[in-house]
N, C-alpha and C. Protein backbone atom coordinates (compact mmCIF):
# COMPACT_ATOMS: atom_id res chain seq x y z
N UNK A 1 29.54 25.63 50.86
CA UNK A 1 30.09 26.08 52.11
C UNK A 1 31.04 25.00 52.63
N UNK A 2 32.60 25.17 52.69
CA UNK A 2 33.07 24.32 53.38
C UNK A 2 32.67 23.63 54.90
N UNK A 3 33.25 23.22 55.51
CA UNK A 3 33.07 22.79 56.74
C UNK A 3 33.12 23.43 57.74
N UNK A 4 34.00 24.25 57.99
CA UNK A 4 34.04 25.76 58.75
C UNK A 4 33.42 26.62 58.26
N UNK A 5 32.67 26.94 57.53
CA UNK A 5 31.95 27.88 56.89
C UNK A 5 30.28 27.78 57.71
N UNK A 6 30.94 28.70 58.35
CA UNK A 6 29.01 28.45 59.38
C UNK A 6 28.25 29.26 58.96
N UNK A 7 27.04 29.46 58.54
CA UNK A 7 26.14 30.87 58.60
C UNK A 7 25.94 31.55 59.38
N UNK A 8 25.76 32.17 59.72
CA UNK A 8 25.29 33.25 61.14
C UNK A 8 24.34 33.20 61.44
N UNK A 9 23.44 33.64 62.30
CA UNK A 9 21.98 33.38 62.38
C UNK A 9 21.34 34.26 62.16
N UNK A 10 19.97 33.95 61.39
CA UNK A 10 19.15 34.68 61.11
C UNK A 10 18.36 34.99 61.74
N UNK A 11 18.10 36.34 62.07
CA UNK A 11 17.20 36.59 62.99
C UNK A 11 15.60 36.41 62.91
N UNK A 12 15.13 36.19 61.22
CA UNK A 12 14.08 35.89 60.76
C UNK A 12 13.55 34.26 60.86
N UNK A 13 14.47 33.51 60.79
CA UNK A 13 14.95 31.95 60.36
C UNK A 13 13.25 31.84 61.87
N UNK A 14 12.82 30.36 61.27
CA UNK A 14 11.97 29.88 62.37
C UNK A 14 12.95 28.67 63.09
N UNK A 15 12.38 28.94 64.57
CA UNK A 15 13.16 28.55 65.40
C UNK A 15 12.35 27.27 66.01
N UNK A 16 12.27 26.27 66.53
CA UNK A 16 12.26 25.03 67.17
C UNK A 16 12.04 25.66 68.89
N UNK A 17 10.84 25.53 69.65
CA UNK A 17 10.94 25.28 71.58
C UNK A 17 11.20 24.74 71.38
N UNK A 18 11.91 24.13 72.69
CA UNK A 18 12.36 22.89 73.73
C UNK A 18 12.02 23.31 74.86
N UNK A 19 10.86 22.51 75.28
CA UNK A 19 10.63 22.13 76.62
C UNK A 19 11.36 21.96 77.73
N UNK A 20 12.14 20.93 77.31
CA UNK A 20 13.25 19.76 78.08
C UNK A 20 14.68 20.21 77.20
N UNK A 21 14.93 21.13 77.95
CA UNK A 21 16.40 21.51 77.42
C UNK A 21 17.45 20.64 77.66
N UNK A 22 17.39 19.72 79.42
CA UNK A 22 18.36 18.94 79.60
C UNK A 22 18.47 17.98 78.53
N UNK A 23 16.95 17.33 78.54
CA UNK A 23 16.67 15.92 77.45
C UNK A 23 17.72 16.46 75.86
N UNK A 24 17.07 17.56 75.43
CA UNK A 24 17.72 18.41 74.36
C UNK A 24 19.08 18.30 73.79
N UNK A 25 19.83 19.00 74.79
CA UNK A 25 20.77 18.87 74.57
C UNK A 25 21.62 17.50 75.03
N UNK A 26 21.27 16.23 75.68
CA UNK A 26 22.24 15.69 76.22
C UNK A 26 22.56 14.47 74.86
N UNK A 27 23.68 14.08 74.47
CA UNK A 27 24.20 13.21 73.98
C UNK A 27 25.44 14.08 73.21
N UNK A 28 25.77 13.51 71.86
CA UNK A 28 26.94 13.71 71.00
C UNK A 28 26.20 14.62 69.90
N UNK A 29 26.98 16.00 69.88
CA UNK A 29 26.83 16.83 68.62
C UNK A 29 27.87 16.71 67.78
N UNK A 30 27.99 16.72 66.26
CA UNK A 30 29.05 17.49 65.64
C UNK A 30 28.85 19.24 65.69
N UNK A 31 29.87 20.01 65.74
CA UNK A 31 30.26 20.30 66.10
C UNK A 31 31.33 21.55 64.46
N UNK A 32 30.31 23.08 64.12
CA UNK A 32 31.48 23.28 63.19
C UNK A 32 31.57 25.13 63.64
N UNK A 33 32.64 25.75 63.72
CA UNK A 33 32.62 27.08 64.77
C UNK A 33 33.61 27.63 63.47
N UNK A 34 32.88 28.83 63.19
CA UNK A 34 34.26 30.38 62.86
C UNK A 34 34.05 31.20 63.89
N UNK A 35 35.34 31.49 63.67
CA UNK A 35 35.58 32.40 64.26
C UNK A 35 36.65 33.72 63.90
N UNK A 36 36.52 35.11 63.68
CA UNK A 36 36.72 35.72 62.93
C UNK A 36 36.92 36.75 64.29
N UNK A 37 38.59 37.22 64.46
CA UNK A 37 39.09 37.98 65.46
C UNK A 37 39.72 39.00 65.11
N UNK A 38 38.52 40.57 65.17
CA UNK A 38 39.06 41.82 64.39
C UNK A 38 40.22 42.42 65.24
N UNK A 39 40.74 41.86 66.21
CA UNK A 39 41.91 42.76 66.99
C UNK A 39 43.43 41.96 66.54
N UNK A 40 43.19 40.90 66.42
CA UNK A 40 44.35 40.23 65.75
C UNK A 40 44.37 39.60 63.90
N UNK A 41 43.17 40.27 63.34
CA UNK A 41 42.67 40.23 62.28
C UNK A 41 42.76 38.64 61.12
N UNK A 42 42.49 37.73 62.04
CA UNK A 42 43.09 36.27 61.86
C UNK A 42 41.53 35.95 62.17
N UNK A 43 41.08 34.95 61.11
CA UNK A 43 39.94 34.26 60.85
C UNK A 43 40.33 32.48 61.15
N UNK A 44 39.28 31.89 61.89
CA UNK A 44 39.87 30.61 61.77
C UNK A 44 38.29 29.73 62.00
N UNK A 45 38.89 28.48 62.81
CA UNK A 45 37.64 27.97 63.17
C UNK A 45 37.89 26.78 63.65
N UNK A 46 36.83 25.81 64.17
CA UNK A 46 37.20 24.66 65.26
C UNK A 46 36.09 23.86 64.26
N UNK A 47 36.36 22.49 64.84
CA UNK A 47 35.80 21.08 63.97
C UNK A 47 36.04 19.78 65.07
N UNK A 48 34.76 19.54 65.13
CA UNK A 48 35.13 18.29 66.33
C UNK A 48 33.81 18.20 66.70
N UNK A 49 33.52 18.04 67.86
CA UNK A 49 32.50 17.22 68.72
C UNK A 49 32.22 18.31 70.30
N UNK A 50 31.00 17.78 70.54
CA UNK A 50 30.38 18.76 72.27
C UNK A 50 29.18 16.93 72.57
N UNK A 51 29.66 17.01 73.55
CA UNK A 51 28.92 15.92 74.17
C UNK A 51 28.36 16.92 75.60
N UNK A 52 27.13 16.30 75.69
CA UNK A 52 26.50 16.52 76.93
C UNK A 52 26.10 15.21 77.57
N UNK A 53 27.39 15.16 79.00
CA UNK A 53 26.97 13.80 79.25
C UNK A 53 26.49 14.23 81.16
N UNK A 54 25.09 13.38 81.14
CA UNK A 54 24.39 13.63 82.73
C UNK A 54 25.59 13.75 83.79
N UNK A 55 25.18 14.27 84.97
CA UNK A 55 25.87 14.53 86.33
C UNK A 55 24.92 13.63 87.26
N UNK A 56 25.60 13.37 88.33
CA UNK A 56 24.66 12.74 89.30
C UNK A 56 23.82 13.70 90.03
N UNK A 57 24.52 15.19 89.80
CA UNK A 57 23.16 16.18 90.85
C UNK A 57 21.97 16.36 89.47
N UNK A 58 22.06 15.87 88.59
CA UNK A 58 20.86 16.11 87.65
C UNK A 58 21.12 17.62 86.20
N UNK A 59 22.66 17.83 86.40
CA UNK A 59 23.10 18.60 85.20
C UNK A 59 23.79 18.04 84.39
N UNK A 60 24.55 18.37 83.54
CA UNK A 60 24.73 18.01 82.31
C UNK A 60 26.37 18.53 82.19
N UNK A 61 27.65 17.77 81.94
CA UNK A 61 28.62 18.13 81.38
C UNK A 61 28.96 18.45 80.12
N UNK A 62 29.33 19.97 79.25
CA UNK A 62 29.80 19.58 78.21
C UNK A 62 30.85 19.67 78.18
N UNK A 63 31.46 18.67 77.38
CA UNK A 63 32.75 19.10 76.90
C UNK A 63 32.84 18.51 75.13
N UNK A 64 33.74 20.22 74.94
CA UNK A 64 33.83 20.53 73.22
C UNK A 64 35.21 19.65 72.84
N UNK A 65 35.42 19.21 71.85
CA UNK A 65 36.73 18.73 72.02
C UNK A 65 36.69 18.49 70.04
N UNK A 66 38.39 19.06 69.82
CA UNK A 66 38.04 19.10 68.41
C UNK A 66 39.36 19.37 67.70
N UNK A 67 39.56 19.90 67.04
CA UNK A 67 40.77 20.62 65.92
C UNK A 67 40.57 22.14 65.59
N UNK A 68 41.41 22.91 66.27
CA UNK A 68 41.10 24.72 66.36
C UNK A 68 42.22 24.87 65.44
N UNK A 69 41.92 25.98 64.31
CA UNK A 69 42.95 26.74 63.52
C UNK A 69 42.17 28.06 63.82
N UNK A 70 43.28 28.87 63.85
CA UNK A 70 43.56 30.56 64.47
C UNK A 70 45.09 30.91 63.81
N UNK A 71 45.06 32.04 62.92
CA UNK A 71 46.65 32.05 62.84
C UNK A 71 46.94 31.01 62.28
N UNK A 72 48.88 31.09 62.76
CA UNK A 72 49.56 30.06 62.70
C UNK A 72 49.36 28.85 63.21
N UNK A 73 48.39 28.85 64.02
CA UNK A 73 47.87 27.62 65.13
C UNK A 73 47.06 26.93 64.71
N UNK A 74 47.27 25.66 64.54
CA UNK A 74 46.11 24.14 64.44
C UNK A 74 46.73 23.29 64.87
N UNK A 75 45.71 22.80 65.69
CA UNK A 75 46.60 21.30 66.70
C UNK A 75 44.66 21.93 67.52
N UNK A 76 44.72 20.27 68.64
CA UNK A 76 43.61 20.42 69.31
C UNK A 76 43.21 21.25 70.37
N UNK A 77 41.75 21.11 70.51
CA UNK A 77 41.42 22.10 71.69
C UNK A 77 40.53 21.17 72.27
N UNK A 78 40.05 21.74 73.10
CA UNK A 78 39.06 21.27 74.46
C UNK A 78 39.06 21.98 75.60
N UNK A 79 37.51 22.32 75.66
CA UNK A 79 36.71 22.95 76.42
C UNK A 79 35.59 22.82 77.73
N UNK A 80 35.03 22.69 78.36
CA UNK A 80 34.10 22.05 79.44
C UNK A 80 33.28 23.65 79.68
N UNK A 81 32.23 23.16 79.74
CA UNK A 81 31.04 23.97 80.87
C UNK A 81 30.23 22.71 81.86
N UNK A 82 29.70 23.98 82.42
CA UNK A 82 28.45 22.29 83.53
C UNK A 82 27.39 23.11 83.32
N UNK A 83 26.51 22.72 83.48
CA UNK A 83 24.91 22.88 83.06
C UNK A 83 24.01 22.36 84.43
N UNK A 84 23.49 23.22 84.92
CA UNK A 84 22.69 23.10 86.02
C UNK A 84 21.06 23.51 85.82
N UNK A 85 20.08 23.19 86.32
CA UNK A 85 18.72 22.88 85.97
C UNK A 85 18.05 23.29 87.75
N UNK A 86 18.46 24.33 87.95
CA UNK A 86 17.58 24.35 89.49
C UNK A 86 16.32 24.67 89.55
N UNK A 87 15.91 25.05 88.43
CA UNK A 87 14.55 25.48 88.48
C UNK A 87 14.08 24.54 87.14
N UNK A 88 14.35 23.55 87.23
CA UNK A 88 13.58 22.38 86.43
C UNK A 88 14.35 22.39 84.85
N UNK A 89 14.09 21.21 84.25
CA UNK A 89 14.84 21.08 83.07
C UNK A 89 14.94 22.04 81.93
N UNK A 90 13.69 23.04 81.87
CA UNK A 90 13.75 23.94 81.02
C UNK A 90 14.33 24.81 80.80
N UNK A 91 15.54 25.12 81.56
CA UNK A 91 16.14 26.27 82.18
C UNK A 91 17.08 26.16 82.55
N UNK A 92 18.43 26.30 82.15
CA UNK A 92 19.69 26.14 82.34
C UNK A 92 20.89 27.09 83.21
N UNK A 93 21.56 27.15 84.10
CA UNK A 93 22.75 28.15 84.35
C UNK A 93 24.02 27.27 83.90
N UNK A 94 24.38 28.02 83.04
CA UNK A 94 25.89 27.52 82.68
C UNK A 94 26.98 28.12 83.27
N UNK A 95 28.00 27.09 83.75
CA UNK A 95 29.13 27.86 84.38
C UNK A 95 30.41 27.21 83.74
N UNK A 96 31.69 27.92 83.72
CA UNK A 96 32.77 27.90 83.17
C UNK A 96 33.27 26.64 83.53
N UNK A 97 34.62 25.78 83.03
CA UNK A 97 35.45 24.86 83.82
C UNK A 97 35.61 25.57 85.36
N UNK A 98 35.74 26.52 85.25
CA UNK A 98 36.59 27.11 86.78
C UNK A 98 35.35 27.44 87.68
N UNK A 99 33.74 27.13 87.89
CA UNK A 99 33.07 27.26 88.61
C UNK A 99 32.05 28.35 88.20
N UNK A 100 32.87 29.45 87.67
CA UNK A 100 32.31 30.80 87.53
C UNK A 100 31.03 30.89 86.57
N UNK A 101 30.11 31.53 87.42
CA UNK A 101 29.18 31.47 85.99
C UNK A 101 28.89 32.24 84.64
N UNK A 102 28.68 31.68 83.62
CA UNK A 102 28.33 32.59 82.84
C UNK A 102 27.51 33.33 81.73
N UNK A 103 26.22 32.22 82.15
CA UNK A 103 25.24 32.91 81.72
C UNK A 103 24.04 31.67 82.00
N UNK A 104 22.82 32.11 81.45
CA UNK A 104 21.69 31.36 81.52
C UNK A 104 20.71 31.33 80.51
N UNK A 105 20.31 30.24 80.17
CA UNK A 105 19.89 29.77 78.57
C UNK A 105 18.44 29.31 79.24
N UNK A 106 17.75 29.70 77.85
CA UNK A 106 16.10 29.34 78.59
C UNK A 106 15.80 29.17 76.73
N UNK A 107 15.65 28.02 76.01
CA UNK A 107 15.51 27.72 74.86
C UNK A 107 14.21 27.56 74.88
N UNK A 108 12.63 27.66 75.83
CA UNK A 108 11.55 27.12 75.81
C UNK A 108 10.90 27.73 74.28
N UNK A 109 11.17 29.13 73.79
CA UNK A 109 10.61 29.76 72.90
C UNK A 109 11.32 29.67 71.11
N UNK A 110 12.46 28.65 71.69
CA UNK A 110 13.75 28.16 70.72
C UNK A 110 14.49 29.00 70.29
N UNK A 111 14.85 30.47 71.03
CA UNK A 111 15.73 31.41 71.12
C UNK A 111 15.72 31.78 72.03
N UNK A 112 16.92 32.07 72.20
CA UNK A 112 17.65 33.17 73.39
C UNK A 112 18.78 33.63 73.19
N UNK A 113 18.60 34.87 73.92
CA UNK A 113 19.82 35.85 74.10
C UNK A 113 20.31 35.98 75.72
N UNK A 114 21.50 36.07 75.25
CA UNK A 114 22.28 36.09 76.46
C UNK A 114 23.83 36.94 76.34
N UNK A 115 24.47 37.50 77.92
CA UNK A 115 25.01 38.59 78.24
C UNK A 115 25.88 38.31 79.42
N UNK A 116 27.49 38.29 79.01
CA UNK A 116 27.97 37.97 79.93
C UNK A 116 28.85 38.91 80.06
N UNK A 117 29.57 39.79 81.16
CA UNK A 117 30.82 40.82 81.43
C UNK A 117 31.77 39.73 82.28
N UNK A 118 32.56 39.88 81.20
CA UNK A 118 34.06 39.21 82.27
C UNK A 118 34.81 40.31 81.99
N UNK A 119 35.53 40.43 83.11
CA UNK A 119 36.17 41.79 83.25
C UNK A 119 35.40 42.97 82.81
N UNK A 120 36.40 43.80 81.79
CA UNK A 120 35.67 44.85 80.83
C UNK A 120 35.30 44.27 79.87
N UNK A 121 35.22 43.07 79.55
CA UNK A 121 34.72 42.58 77.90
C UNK A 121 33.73 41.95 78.07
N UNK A 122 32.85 42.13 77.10
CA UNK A 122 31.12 42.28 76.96
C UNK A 122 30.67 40.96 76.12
N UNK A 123 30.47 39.68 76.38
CA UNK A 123 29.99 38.25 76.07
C UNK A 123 28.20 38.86 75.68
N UNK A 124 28.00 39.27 74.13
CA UNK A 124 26.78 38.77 73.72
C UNK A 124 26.51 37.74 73.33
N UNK A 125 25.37 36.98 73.69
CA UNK A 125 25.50 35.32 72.27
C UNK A 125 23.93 35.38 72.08
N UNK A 126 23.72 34.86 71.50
CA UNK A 126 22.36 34.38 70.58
C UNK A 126 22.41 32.42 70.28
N UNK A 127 21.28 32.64 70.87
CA UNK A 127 20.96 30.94 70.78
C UNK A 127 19.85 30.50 69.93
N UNK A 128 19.67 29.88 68.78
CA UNK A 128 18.44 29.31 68.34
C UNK A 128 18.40 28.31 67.51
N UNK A 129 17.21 27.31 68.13
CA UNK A 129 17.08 25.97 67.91
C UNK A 129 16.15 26.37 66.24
N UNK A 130 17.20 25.44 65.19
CA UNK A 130 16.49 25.47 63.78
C UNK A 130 15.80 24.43 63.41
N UNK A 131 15.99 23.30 64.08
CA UNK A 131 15.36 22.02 63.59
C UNK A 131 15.74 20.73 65.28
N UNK A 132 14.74 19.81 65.57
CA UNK A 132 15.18 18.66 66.30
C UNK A 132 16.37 18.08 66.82
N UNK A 133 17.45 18.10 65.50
CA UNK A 133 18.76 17.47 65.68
C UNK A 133 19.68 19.02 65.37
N UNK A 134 19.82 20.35 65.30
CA UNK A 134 20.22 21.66 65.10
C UNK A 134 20.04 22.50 65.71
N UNK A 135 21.01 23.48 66.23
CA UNK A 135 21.26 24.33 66.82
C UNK A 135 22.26 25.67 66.48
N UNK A 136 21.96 26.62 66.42
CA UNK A 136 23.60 27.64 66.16
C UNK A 136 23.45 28.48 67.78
N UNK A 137 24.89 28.66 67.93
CA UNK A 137 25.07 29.80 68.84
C UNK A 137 25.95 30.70 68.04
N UNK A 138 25.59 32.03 68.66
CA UNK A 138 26.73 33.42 68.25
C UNK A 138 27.42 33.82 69.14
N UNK A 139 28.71 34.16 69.08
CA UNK A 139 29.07 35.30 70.40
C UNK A 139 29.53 36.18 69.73
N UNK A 140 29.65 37.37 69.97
CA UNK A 140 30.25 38.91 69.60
C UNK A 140 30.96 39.06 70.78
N UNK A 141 32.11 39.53 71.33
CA UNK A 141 32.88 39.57 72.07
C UNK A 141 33.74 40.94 71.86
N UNK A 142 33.30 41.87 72.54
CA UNK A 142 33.95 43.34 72.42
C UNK A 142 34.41 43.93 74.01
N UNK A 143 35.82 44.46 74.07
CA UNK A 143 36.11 45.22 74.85
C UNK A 143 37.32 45.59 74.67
N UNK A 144 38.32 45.89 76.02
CA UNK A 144 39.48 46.25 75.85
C UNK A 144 40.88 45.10 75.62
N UNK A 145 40.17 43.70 75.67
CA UNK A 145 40.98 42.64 75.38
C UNK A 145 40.15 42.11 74.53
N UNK A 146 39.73 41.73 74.27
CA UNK A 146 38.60 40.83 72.77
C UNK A 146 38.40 42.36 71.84
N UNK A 147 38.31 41.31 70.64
CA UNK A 147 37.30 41.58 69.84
C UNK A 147 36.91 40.71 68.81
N UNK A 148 36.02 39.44 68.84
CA UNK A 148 36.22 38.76 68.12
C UNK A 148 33.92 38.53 68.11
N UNK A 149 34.25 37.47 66.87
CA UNK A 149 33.01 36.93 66.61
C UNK A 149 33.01 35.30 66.33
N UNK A 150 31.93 34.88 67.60
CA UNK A 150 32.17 33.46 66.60
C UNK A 150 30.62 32.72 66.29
N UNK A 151 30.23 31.61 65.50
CA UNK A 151 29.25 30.91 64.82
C UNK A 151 29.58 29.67 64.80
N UNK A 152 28.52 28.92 65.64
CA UNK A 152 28.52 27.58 65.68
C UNK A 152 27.76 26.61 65.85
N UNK A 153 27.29 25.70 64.81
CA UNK A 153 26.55 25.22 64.80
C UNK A 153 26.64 23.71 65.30
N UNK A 154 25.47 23.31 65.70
CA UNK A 154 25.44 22.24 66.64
C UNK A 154 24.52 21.28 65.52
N UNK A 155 25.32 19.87 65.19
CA UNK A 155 24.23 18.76 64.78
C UNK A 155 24.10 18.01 65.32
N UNK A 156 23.63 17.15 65.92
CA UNK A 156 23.53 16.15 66.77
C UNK A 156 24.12 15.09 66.36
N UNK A 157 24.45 13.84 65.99
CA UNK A 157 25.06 12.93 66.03
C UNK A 157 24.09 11.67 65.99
N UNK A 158 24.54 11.21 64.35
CA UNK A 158 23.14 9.79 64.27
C UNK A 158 23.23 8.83 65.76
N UNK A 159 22.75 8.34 66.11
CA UNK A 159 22.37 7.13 67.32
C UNK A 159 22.74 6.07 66.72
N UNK A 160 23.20 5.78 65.49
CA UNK A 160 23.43 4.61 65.23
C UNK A 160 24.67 3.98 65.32
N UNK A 161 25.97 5.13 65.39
CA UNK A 161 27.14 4.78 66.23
C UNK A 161 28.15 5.85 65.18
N UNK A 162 27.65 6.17 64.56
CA UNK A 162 28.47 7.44 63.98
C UNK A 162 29.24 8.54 64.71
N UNK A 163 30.14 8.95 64.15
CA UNK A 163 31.11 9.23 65.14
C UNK A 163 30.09 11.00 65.41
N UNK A 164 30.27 11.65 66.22
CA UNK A 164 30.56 12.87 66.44
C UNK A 164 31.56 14.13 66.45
């Protein structure tokens, strides 16, 4: 499997709780995403890094930052969500760069599904923890402007100073 070559997730695959989702997720992941867009029929994918670095109200910044090919297009990208914990670390609301929210992750059982409508287009994703330092997310993305799918898997990043 090349480097962009993600698997999809298995719905059988055994999955990893997390308790402490903040603890979980916070530091340096690598970082490998396809993405496969049936309305413009162009397959591509992103390669880079997602850091989750603390907030002073007690959430978590990510930001994705990496090398996106789509099409004719490769050159970089970068992304941000914020991660909020109001009902304790186990339990996440994620909201966009622009404030808006868009969904809520609860990994205690080491899967979740989640459902977001922006506009008319329909944000499914699937979350599940495969191992300690691993993670994949899915999105399916269908409506009258999307239609795309993407797979991405999350590794964490050795502690010993290796890059992400």
């Amino acid at each position: 499997m090349s480097s962009v070559e993600v698997a999809a997730v298995e719905p059988n695959a055994r999955v990893l709780p997390v308790a402490d989702l903040r603890v979980f997720l916070t530091g340096a992941w690598r970082i490998s995403r396809t993405i496969s867009d049936a309305r413009s029929g162009q397959d591509g994918g992103f390669e880079g890094r997602a850091v989750f670095a603390p907030l002073p109200d007690g959430g978590l910044l990510l930001t994705e930052s990496g090398t996106m090919r789509l099409g004719g297009y490769a050159g970089p990208a970068e992304q941000t969500y914020r991660y909020a914990f109001p009902e304790g670390p186990g339990r996440a609301q994620v909201f966009r760069h622009d404030g808006m929210p868009f969904h809520e992750l609860d990994l205690t059982t080491g899967s979740a599904d989640a459902v977001h409508l922006c506009g008319a287009d329909l944000y499914r994703g699937s979350f599940r923890v495969e191992r300690h330092d691993e993670w994949v997310v899915e999105w399916s993305v269908n409506g009258p402007r999307k239609d795309y799918h993407m797979v991405t898997r999350h590794i964490r990043a050795a502690k010993d100073g290796e890059q992400a």
